[in-house]
Protein backbone atom coordinates (compact mmCIF):
# COMPACT_ATOMS: atom_id res chain seq x y z
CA UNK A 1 26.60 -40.67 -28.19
CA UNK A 2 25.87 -44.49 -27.17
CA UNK A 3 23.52 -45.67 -29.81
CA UNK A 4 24.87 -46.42 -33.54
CA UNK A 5 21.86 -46.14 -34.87
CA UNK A 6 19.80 -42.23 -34.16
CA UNK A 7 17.08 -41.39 -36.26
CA UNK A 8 17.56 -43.89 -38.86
CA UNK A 9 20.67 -42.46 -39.53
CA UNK A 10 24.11 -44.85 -38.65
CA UNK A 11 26.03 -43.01 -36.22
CA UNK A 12 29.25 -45.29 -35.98
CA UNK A 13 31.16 -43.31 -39.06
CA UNK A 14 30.60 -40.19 -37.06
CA UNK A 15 31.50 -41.51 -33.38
CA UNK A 16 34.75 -43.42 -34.87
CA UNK A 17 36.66 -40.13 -36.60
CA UNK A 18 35.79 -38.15 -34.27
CA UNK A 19 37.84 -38.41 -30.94
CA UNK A 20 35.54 -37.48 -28.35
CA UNK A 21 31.73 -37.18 -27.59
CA UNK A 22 29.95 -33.80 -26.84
CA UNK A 23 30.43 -33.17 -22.90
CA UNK A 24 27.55 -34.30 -20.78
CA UNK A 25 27.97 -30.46 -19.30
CA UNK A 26 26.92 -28.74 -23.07
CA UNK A 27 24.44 -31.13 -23.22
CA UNK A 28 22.65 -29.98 -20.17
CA UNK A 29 23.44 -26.34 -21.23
CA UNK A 30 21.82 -26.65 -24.39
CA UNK A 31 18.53 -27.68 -22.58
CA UNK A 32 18.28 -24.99 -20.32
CA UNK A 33 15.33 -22.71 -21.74
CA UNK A 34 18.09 -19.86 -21.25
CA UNK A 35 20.07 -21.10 -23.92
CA UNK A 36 18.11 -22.28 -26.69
CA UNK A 37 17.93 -18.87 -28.62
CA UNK A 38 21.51 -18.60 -28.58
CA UNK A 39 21.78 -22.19 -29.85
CA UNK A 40 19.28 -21.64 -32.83
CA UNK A 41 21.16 -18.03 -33.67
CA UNK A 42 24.40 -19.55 -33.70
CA UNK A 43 23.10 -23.10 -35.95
CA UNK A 44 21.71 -20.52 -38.35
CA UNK A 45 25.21 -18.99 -38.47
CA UNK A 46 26.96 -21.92 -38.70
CA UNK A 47 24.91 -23.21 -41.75
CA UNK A 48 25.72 -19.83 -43.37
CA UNK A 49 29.42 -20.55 -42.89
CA UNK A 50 29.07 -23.85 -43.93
CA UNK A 51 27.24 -22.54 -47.34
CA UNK A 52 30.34 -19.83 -47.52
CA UNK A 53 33.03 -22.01 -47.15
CA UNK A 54 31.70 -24.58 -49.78
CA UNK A 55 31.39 -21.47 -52.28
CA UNK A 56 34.40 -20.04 -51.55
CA UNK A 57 36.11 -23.58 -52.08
CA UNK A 58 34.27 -23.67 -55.64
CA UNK A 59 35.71 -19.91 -56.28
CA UNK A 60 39.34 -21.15 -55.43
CA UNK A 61 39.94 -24.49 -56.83
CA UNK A 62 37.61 -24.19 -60.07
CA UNK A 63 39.91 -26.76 -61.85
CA UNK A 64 38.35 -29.47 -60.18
CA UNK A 65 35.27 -30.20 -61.35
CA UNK A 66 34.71 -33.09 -58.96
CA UNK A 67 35.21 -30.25 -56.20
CA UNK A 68 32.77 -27.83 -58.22
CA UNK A 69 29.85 -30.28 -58.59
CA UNK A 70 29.96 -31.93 -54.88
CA UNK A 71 30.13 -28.81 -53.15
CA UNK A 72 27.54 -26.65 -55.09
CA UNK A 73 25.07 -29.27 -53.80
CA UNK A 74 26.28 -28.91 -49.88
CA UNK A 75 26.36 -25.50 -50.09
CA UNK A 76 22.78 -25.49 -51.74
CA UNK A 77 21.57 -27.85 -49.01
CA UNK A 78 23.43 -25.62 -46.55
CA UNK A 79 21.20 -22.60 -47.45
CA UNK A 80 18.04 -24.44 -47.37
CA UNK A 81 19.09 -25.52 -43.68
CA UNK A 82 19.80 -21.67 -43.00
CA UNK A 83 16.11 -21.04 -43.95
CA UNK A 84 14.71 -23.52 -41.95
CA UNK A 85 16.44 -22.31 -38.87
CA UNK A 86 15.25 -19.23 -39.32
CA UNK A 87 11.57 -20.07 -39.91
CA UNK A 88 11.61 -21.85 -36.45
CA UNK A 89 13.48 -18.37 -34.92
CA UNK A 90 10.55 -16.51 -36.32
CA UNK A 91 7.85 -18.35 -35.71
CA UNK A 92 9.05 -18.43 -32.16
CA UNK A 93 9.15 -14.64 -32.10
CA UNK A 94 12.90 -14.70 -31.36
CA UNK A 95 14.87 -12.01 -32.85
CA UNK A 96 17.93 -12.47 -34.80
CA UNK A 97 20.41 -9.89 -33.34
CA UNK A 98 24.00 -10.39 -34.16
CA UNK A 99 26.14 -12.95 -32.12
CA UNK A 100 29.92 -13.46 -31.66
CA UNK A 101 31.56 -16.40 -33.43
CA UNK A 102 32.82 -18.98 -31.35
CA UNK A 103 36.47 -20.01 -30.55
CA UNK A 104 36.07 -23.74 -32.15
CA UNK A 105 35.98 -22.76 -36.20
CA UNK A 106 38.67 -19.75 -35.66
CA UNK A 107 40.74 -22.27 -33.55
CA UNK A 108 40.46 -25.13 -36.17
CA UNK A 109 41.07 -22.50 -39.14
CA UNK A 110 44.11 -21.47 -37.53
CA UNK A 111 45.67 -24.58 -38.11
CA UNK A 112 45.34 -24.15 -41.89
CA UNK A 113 48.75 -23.99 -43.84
CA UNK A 114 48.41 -20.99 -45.78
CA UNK A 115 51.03 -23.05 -48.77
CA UNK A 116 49.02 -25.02 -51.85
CA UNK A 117 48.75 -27.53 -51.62
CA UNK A 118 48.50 -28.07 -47.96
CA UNK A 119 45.83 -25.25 -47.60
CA UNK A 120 43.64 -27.28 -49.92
CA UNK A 121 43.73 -30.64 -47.69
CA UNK A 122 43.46 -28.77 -44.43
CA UNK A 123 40.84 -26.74 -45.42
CA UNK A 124 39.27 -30.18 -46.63
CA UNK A 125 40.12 -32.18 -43.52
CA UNK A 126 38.84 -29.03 -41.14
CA UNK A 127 35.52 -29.04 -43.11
CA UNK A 128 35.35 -32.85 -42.62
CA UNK A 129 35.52 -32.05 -38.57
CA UNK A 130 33.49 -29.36 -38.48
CA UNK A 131 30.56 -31.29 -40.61
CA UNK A 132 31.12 -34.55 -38.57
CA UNK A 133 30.93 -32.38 -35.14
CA UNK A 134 27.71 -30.92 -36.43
CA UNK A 135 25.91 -34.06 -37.19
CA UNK A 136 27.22 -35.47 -33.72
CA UNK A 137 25.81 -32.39 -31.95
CA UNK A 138 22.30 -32.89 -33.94
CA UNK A 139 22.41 -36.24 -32.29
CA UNK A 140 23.28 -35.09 -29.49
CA UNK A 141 20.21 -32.75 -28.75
CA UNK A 142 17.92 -35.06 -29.46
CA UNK A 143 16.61 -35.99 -26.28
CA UNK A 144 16.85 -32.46 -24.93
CA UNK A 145 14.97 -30.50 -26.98
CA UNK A 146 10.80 -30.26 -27.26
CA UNK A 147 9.05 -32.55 -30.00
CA UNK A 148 9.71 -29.88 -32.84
CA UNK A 149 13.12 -29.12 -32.62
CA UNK A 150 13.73 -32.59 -31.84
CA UNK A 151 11.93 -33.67 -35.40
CA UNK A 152 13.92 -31.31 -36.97
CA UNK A 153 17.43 -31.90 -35.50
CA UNK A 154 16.47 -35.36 -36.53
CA UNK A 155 15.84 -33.98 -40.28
CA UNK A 156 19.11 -32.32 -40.73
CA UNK A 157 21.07 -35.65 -38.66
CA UNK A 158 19.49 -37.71 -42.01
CA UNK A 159 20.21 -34.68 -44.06
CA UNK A 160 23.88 -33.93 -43.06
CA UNK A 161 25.58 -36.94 -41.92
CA UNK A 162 26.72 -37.93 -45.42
CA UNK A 163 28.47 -34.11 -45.43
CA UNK A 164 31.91 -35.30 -43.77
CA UNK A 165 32.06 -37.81 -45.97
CA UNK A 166 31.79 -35.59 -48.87
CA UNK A 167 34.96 -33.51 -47.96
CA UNK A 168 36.91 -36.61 -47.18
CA UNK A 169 36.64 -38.07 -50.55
CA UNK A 170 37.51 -34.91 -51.72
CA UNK A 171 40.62 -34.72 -50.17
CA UNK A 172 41.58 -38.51 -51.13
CA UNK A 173 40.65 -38.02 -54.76
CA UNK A 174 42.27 -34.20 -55.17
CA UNK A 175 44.92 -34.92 -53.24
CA UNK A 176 46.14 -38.66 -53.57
CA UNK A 177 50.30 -38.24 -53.04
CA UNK A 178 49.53 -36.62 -49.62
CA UNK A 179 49.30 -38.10 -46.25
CA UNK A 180 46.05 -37.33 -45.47
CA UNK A 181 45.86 -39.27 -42.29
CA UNK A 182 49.16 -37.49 -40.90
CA UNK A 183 47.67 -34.09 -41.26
CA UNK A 184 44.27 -35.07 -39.92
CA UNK A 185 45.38 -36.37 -36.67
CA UNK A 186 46.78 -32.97 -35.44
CA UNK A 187 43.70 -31.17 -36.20
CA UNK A 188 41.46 -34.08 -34.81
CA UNK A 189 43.58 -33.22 -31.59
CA UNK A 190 42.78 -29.62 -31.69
CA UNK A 191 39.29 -30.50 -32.51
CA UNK A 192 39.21 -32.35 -29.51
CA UNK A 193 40.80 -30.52 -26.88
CA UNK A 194 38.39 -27.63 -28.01
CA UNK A 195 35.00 -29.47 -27.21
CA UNK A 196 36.58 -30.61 -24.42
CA UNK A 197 37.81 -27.38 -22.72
CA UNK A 198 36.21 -24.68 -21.08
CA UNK A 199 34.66 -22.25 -22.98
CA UNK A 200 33.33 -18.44 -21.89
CA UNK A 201 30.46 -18.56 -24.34
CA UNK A 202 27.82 -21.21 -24.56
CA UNK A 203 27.65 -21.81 -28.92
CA UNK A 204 26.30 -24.47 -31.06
CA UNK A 205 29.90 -26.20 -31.05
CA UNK A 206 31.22 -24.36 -27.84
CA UNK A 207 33.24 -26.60 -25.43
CA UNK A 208 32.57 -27.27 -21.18
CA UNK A 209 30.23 -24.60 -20.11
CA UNK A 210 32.02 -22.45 -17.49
């Protein structure tokens, strides 16, 4: 990701928390005509578990209203990406069979602390990473894909990119004693060194093709 500006959308938040670009190697992969029903499959997916982790958030935490209100809207946007996905897998004839998850949300997850109220921040911080890949992977695609996925990747870049963002504040306002920039530089790391690695499966936010 060269360019600050894609899309109309300014891609210089994205590019400067994240540590690393998307591997020239997935990019290529993601072009191939092989892969491109296992990349819609698994983007449907991940905007489910985007919607599921926002609600499940709002079912935990419910005395923070700030928390309650911000994240019924990304999980309602979430949804309505979910549907678009799938209009494009259907009008393409593509079935939806089921597909394994990839290594990069388990690996970040793992990295949770499972004690309040560090769970709360990391979950936060991880959500922050995983939106913020997402948007840089829209970007990313761009060029590869035909004219319609292309104008829709572009939709969701203008749609999402302020996503990141959202769980950021979050975590500054909830959560203002903590250092948040101590715990988000370890899971930045592991963000990092799984896009950059090797990975068996190709997936929307798999790593090096193998």
């Amino acid at each position: 990701m060269t360019a600050a500006m894609v899309s109309g959308v300014d891609m210089s938040p994205i590019r400067d928390f994240l540590l690393c670009d998307t591997p020239q190697a997935w990019i290529e992969a993601a072009s191939a005509e092989q892969n491109l029903h296992t990349l819609l499959i698994d983007h449907a997916n991940c905007e489910k578990k985007a919607a599921s982790t926002a609600l499940q958030l709002m079912y935990r935490y419910v005395e923070y209203p700030s928390l309650l209100h911000k994240l019924s809207r990304l999980a309602r946007e979430e949804l309505r990406h979910f549907e678009q996905v799938l209009a494009i897998i259907e009008k393409r004839g593509m079935p939806y069979p089921q597909l394994s998850a990839a290594r990069y949300a388990a690996g970040l997850r793992d990295k949770v602390d499972k004690n309040e109220p560090y769970r709360l921040l990391d979950t936060l911080l991880v959500g922050a990473i995983i939106e913020a890949r997402s948007c840089e992977r829209f970007a990313a695609v761009l060029p590869v894909l035909d004219d319609e996925l292309a104008r829709f990747y572009a939709s969701l870049l203008r749609s999402e990119s302020r996503h990141f963002m959202d769980y950021l504040s979050l975590a500054r306002e909830l959560l203002p004693g903590m250092d948040i920039d101590a715990r988000l530089q370890p899971l930045l790391e592991a963000e990092q060194l799984l896009i950059q690695s090797v990975d068996s499966e190709f997936r929307f936010h798999s790593g090096v093709p193998q």
